[in-house]
N, C-alpha and C. Protein backbone atom coordinates (compact mmCIF):
# COMPACT_ATOMS: atom_id res chain seq x y z
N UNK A 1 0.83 -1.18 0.00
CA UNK A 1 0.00 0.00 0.00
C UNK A 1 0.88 1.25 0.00
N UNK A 2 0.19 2.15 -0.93
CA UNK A 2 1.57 3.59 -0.53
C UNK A 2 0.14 4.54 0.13
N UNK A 3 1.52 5.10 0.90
CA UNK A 3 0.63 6.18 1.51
C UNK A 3 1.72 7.53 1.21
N UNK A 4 1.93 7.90 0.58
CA UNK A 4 2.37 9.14 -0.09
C UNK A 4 2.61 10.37 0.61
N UNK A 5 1.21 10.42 0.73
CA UNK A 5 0.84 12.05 0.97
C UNK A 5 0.48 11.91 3.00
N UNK A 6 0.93 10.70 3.09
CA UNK A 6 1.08 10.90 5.03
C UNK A 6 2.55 11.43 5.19
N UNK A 7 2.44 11.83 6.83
CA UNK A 7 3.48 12.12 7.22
C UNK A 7 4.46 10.82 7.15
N UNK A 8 5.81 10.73 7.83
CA UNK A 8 7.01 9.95 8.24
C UNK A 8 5.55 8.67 9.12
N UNK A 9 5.62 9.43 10.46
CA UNK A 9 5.00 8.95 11.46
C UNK A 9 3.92 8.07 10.80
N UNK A 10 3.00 8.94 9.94
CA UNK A 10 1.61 8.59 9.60
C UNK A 10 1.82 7.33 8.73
N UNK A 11 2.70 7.29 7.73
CA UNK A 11 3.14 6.15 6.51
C UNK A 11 3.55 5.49 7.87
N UNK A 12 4.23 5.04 8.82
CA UNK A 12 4.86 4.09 9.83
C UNK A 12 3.87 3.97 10.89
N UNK A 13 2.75 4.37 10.87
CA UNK A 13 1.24 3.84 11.65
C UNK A 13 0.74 2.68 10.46
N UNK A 14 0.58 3.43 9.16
CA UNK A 14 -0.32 2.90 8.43
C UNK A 14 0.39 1.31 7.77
N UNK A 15 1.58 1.57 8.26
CA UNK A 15 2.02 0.36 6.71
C UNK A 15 2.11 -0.30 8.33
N UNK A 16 2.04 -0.36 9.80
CA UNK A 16 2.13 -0.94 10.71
C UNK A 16 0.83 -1.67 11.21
N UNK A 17 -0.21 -0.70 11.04
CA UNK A 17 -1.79 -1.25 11.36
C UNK A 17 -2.11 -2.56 9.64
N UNK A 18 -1.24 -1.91 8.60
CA UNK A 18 -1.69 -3.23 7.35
C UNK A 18 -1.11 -4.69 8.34
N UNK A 19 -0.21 -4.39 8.64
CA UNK A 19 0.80 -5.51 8.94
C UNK A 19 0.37 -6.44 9.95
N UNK A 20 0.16 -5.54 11.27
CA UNK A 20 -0.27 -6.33 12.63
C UNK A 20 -1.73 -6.44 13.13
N UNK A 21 -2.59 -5.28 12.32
CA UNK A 21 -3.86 -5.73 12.77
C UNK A 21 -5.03 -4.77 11.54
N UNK A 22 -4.93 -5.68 10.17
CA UNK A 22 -5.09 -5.41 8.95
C UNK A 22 -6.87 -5.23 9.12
N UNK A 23 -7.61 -6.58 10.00
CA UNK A 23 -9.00 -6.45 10.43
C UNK A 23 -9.66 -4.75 10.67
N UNK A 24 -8.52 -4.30 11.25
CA UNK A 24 -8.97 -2.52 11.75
C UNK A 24 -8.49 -1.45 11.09
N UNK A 25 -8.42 -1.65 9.69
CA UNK A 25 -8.05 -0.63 8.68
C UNK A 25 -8.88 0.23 8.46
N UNK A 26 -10.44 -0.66 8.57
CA UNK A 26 -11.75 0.08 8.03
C UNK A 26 -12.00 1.03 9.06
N UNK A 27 -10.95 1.38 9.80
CA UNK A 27 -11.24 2.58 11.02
C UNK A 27 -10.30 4.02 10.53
N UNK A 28 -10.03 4.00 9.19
CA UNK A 28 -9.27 5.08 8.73
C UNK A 28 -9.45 5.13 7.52
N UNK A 29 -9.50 6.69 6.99
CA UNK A 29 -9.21 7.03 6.09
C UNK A 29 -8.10 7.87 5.74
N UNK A 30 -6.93 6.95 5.56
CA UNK A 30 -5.61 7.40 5.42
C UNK A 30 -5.29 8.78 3.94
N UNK A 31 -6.17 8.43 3.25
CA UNK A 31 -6.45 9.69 2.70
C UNK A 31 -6.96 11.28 2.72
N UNK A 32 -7.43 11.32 3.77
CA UNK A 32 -7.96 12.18 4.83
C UNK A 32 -7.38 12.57 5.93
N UNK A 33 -6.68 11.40 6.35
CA UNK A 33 -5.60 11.14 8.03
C UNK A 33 -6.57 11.40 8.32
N UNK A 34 -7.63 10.72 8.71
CA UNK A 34 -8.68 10.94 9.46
C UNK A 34 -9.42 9.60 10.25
N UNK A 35 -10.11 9.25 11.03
CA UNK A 35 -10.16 8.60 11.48
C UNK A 35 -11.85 8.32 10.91
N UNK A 36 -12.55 7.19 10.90
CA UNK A 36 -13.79 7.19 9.85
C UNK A 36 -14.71 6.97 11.40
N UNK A 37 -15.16 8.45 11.79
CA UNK A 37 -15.71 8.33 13.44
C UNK A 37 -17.32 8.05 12.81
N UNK A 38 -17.77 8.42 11.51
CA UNK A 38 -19.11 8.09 11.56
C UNK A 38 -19.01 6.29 11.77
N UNK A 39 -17.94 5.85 11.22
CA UNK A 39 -18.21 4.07 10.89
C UNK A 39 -17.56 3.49 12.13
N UNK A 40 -17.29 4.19 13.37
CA UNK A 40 -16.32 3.36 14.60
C UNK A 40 -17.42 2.62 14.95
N UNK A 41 -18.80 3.16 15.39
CA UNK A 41 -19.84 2.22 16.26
C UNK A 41 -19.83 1.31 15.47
N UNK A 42 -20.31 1.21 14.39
CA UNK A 42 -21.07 0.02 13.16
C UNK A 42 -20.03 -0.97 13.57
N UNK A 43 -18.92 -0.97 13.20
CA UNK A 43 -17.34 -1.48 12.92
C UNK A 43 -17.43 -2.31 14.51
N UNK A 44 -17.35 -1.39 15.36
CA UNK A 44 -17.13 -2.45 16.44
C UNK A 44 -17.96 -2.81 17.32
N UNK A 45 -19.33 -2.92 17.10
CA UNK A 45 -20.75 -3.20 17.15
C UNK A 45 -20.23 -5.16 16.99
N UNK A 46 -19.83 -4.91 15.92
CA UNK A 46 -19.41 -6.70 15.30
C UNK A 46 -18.47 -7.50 15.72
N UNK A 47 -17.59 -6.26 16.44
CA UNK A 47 -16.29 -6.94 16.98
C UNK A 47 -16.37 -7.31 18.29
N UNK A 48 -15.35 -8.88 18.54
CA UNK A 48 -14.90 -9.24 20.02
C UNK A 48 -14.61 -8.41 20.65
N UNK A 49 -14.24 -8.73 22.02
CA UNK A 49 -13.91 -8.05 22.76
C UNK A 49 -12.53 -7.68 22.41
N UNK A 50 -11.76 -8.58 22.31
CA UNK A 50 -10.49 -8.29 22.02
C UNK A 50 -9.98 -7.58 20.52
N UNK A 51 -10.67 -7.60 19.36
CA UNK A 51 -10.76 -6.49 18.51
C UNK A 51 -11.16 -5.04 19.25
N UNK A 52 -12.14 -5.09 19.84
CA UNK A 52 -12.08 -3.49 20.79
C UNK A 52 -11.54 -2.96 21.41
N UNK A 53 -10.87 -3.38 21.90
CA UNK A 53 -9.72 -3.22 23.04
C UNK A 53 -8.33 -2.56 22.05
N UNK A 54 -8.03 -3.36 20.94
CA UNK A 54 -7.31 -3.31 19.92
C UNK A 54 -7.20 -2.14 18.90
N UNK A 55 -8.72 -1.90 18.55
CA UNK A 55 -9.47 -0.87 17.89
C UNK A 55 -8.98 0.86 19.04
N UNK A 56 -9.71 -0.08 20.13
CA UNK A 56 -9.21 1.38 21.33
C UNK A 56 -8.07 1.85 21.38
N UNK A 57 -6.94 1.20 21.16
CA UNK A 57 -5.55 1.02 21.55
C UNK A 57 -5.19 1.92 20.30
N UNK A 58 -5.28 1.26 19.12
CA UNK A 58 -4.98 2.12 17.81
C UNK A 58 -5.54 3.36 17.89
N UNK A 59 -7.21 3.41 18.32
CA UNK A 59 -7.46 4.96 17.78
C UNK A 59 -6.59 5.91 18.69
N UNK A 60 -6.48 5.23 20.24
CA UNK A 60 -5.83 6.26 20.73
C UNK A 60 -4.31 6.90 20.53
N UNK A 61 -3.53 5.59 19.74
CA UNK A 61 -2.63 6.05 19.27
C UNK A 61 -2.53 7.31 18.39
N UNK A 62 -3.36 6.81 17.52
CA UNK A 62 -3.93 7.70 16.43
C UNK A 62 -3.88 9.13 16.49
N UNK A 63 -4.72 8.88 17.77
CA UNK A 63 -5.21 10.84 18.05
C UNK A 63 -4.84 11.49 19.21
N UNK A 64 -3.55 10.33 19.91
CA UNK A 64 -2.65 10.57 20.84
C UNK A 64 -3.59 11.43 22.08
N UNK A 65 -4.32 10.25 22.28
CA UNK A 65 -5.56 11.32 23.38
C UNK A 65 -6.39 9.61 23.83
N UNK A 66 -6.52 9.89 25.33
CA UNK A 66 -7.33 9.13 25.83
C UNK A 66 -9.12 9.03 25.71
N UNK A 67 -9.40 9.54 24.48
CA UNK A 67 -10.87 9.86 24.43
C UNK A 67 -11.08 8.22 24.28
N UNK A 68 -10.40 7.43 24.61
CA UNK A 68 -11.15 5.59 23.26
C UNK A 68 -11.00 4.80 24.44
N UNK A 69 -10.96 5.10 26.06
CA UNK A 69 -11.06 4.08 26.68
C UNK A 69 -9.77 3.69 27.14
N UNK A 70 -8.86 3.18 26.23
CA UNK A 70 -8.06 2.10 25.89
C UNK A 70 -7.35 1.73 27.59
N UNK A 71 -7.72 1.12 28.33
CA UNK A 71 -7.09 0.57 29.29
C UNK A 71 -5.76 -0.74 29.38
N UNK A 72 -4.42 -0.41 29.83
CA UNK A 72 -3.64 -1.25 29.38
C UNK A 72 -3.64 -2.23 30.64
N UNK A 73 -4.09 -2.43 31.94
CA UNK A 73 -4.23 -3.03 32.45
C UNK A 73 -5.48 -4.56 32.19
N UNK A 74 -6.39 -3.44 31.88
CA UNK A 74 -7.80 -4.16 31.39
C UNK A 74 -7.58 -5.42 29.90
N UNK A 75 -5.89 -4.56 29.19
CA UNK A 75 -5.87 -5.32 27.99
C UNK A 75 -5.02 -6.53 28.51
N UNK A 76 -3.98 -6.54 29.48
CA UNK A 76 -3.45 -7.15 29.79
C UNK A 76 -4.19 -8.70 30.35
N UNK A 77 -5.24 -8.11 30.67
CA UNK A 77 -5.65 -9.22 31.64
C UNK A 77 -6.82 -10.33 30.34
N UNK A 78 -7.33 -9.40 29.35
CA UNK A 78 -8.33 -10.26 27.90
C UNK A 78 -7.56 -10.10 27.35
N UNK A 79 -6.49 -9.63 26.58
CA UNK A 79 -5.69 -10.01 25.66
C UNK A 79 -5.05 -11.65 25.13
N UNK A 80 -4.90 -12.04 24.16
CA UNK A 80 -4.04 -13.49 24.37
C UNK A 80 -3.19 -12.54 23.73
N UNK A 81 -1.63 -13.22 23.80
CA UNK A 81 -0.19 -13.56 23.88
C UNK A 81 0.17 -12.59 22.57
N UNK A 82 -0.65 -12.69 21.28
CA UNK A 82 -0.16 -11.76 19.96
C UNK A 82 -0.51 -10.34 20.44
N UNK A 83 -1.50 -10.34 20.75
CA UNK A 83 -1.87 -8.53 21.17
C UNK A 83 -1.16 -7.68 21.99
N UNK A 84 -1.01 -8.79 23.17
CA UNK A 84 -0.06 -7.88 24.31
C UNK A 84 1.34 -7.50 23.34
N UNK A 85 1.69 -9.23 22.76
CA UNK A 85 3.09 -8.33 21.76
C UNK A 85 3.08 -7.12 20.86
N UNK A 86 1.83 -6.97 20.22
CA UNK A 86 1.88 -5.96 19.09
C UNK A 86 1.89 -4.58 20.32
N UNK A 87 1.37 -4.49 21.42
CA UNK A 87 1.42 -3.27 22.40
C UNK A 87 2.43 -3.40 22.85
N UNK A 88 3.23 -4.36 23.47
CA UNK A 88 4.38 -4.19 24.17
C UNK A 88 5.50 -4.33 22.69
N UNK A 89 5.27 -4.61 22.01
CA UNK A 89 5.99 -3.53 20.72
C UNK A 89 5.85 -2.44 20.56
N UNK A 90 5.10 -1.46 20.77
CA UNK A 90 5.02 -0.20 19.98
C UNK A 90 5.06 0.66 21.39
N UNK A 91 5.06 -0.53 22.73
CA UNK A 91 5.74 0.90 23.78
C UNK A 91 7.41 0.79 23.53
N UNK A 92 7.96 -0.24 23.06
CA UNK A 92 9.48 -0.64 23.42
C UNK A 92 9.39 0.48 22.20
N UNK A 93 8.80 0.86 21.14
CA UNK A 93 9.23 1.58 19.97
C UNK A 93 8.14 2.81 19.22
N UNK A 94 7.35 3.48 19.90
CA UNK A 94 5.77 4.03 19.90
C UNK A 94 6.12 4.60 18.42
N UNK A 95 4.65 5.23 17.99
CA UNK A 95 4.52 5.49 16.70
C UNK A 95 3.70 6.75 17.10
N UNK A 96 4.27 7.83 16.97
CA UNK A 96 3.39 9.10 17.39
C UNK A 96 2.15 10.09 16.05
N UNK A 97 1.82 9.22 15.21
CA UNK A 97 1.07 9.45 13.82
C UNK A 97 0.71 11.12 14.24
């Protein structure tokens, strides 16, 4: 995927969310750098728990703001074993989009 017209940061969110959690793409419009807030309910209306949590985690990356919940204790404890890695990756190395 090219993302061109993102920032450094923004191209190294986006080619990172294709990679590790491709299910939650439909939560952006990287053409916009915008986040698709009319389609968040619909989107995770359908999703596990652990896609939400996931979903939370990204948007808040995203918009570098606690508006999404995202609790890292709470993820720690429903998370299985890939998720905690993709978070305890991106604190050992954060992505400030």
């Amino acid at each position: 995927m090219k993302y061109d017209d993102l920032s450094q940061e923004q191209q190294r969110f986006a080619r990172w969310l294709h990679e590790k959690m491709p299910q939650l793409l439909p939560l952006f419009d990287f053409n916009k750098r915008a986040l698709k807030c009319d389609k968040i309910d619909s989107i995770l209306m359908w999703s596990n728990d652990c896609e939400r949590i996931m979903a939370n985690f990204i948007m808040s990356v995203w918009t570098g703001s606690d508006d999404f919940d995202f609790d890292l204790f709470d993820a720690c404890k429903k998370l299985d074993r890939e998720n905690i890695k993709i978070i305890r990756d991106w604190l050992l190395d954060p992505i400030w989009p």
